[in-house]
N, C-alpha and C. Protein backbone atom coordinates (compact mmCIF):
# COMPACT_ATOMS: atom_id res chain seq x y z
N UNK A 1 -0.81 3.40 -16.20
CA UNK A 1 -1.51 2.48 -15.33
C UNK A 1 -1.06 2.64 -13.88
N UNK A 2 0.26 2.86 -13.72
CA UNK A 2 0.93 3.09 -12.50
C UNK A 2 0.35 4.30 -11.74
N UNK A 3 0.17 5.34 -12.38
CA UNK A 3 -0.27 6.48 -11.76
C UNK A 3 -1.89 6.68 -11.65
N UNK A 4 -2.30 6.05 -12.20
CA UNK A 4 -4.29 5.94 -12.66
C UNK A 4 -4.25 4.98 -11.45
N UNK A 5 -3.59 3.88 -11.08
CA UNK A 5 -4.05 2.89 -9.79
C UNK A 5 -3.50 3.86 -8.40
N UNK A 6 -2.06 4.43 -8.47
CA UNK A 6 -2.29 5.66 -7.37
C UNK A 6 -2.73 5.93 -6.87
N UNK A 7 -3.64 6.75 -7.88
CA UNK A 7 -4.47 7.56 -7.86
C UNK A 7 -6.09 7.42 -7.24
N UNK A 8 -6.39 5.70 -7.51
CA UNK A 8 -7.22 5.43 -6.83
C UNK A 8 -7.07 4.81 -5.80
N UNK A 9 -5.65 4.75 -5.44
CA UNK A 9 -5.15 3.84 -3.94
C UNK A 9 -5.51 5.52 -3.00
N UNK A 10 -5.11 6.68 -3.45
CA UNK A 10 -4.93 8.18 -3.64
C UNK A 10 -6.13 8.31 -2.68
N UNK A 11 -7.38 8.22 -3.52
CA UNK A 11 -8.72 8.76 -3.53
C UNK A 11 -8.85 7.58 -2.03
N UNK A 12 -8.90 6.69 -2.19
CA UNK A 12 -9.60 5.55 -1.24
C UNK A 12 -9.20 5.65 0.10
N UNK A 13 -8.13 6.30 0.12
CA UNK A 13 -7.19 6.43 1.49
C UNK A 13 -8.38 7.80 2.29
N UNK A 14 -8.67 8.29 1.36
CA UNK A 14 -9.49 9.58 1.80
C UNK A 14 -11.07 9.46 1.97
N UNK A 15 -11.68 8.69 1.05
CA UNK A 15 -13.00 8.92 0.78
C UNK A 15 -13.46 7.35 0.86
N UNK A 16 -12.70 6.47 0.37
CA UNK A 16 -12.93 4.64 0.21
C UNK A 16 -12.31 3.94 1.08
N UNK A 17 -13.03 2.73 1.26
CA UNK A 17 -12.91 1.86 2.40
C UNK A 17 -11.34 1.47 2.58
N UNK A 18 -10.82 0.79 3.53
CA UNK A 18 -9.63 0.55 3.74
C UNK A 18 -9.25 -0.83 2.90
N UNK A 19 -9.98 -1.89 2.04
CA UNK A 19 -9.89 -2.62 1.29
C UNK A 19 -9.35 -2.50 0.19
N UNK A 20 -9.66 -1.16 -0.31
CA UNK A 20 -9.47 -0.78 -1.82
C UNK A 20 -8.09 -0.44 -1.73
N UNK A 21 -7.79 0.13 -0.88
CA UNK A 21 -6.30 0.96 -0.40
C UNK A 21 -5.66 -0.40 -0.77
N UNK A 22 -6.03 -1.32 0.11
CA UNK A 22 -4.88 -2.38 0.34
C UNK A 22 -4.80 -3.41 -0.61
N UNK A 23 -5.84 -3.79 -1.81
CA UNK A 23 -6.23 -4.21 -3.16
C UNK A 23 -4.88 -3.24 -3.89
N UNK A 24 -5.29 -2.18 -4.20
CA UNK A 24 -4.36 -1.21 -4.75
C UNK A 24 -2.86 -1.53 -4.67
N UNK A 25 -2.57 -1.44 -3.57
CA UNK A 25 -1.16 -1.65 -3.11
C UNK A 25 -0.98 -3.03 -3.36
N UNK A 26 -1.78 -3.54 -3.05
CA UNK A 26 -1.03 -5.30 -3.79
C UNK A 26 -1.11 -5.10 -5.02
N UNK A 27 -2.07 -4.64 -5.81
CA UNK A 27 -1.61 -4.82 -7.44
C UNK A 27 -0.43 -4.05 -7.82
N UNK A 28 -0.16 -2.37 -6.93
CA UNK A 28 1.35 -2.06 -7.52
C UNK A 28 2.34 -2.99 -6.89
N UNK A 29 1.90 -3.51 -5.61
CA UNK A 29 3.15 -4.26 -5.64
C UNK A 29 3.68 -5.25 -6.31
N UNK A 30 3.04 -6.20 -6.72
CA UNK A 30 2.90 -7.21 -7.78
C UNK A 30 3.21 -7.06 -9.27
N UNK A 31 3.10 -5.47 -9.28
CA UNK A 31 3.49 -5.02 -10.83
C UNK A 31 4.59 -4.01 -11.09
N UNK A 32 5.02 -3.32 -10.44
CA UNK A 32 6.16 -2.32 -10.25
C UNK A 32 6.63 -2.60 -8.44
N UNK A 33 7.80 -2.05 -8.78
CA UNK A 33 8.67 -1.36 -7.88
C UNK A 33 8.23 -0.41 -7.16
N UNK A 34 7.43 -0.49 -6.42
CA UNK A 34 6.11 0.53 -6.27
C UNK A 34 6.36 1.14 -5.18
N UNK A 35 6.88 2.12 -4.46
CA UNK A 35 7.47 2.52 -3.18
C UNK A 35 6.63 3.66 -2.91
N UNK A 36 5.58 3.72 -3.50
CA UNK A 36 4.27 5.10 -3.78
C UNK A 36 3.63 4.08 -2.51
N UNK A 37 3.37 2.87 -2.33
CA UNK A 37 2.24 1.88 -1.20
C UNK A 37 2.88 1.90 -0.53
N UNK A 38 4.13 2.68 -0.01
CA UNK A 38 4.57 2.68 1.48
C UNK A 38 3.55 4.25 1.52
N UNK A 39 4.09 5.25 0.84
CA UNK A 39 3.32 6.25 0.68
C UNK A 39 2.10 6.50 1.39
N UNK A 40 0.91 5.35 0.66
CA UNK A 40 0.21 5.28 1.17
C UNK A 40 -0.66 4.87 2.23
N UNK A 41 0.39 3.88 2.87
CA UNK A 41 0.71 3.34 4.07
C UNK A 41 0.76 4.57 5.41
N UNK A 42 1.64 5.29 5.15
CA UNK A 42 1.71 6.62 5.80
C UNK A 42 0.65 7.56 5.79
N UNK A 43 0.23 7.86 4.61
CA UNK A 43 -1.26 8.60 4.73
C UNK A 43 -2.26 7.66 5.71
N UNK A 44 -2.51 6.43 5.77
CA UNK A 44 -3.12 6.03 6.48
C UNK A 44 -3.09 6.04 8.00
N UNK A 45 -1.92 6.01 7.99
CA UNK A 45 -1.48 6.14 9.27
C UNK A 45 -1.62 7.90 9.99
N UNK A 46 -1.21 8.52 8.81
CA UNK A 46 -1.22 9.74 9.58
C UNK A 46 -2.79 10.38 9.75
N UNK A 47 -4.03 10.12 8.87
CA UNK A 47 -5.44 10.49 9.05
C UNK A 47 -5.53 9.59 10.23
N UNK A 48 -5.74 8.55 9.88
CA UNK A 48 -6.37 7.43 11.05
C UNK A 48 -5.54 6.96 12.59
N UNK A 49 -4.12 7.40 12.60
CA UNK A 49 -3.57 6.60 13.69
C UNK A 49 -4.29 6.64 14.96
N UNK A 50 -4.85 7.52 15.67
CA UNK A 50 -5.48 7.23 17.05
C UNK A 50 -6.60 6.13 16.74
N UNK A 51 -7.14 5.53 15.64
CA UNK A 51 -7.78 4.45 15.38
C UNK A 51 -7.26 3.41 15.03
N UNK A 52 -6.61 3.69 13.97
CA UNK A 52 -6.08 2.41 13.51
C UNK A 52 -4.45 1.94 14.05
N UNK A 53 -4.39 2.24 14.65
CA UNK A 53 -3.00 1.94 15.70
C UNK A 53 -2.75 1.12 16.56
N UNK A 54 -2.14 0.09 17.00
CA UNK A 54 -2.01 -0.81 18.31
C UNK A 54 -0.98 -0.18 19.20
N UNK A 55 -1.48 1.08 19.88
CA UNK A 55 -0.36 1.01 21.07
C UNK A 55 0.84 2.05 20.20
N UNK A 56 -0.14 2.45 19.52
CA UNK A 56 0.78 4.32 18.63
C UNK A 56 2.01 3.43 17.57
N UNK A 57 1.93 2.26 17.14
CA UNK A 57 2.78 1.62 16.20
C UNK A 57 1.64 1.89 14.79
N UNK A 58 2.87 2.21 14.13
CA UNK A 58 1.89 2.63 12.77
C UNK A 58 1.83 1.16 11.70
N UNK A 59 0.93 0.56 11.99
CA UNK A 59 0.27 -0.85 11.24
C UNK A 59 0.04 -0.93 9.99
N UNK A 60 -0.43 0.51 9.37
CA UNK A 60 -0.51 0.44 7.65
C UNK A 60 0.80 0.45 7.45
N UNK A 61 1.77 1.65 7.48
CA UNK A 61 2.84 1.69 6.92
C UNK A 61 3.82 0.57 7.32
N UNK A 62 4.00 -0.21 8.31
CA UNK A 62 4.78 -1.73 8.63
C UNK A 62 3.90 -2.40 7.17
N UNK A 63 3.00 -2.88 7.42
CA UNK A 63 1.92 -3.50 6.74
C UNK A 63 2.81 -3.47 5.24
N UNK A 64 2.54 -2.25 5.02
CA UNK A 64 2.41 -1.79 3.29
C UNK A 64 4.41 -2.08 3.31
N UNK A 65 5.01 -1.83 3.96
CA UNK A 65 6.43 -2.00 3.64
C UNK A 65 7.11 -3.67 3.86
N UNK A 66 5.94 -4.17 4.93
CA UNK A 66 6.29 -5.85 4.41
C UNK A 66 5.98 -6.39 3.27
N UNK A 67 4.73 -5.80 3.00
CA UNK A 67 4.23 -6.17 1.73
C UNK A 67 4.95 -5.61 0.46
N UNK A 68 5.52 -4.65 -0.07
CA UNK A 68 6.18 -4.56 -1.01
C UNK A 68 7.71 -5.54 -0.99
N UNK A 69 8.06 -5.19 0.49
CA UNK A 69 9.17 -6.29 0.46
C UNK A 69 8.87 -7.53 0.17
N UNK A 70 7.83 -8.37 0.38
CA UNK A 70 7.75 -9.91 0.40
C UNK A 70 6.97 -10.01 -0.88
N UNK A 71 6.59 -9.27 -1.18
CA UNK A 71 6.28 -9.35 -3.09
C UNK A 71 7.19 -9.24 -3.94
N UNK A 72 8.24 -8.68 -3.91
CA UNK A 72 9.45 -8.53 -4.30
C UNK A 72 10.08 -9.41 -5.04
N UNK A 73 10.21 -11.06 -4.20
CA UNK A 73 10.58 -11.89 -5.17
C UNK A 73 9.70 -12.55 -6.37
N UNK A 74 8.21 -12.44 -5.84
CA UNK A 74 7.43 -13.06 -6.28
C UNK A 74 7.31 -11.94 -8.10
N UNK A 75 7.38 -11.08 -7.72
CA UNK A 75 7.36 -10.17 -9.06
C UNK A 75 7.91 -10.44 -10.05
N UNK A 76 9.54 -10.19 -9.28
CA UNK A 76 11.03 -10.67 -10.43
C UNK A 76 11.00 -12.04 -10.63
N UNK A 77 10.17 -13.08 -10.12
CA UNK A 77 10.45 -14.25 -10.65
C UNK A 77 10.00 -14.68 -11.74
N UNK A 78 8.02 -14.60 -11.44
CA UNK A 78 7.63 -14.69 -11.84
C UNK A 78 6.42 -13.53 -13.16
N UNK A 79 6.66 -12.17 -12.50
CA UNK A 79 5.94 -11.45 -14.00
C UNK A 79 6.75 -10.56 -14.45
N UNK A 80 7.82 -10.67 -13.99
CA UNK A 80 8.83 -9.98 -14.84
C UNK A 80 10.12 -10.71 -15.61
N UNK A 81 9.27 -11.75 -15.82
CA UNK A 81 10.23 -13.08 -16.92
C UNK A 81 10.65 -12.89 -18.28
């Protein structure tokens, strides 16, 4: 399951909207230890940065690495009981 959602965090970063990417990454984050949605945080950043950038700061990958961090507790508390 871990690698099949990847895989479509994978595909979406390339071909699918920027929603799906970030859907994706919240469900690995929420379900594993998932350090693949910084990953993909970086792919985003590195196709898109002269767009998606404020001022050459890379916004997916901050983004995607707060977000695995601040899911973090919410995981171990509660779905990994």
């Amino acid at each position: 399951m871990r690698t099949t959602l990847f895989l479509i965090g994978l595909a979406s970063v390339f071909v699918g909207a920027w929603w799906i990417t970030l859907g994706v990454g919240v469900i690995l984050a929420l379900r594993f230890r998932a350090w693949e949605v910084v990953l993909l945080g970086i792919l985003v950043d590195v196709l898109y940065l002269p767009f998606a950038s404020v001022y050459g700061i890379p916004v997916a990958t901050l983004g995607m690495l707060v977000m695995v961090w601040a899911l973090e507790p919410v995981r171990s508390e509660f779905l990994m009981s």
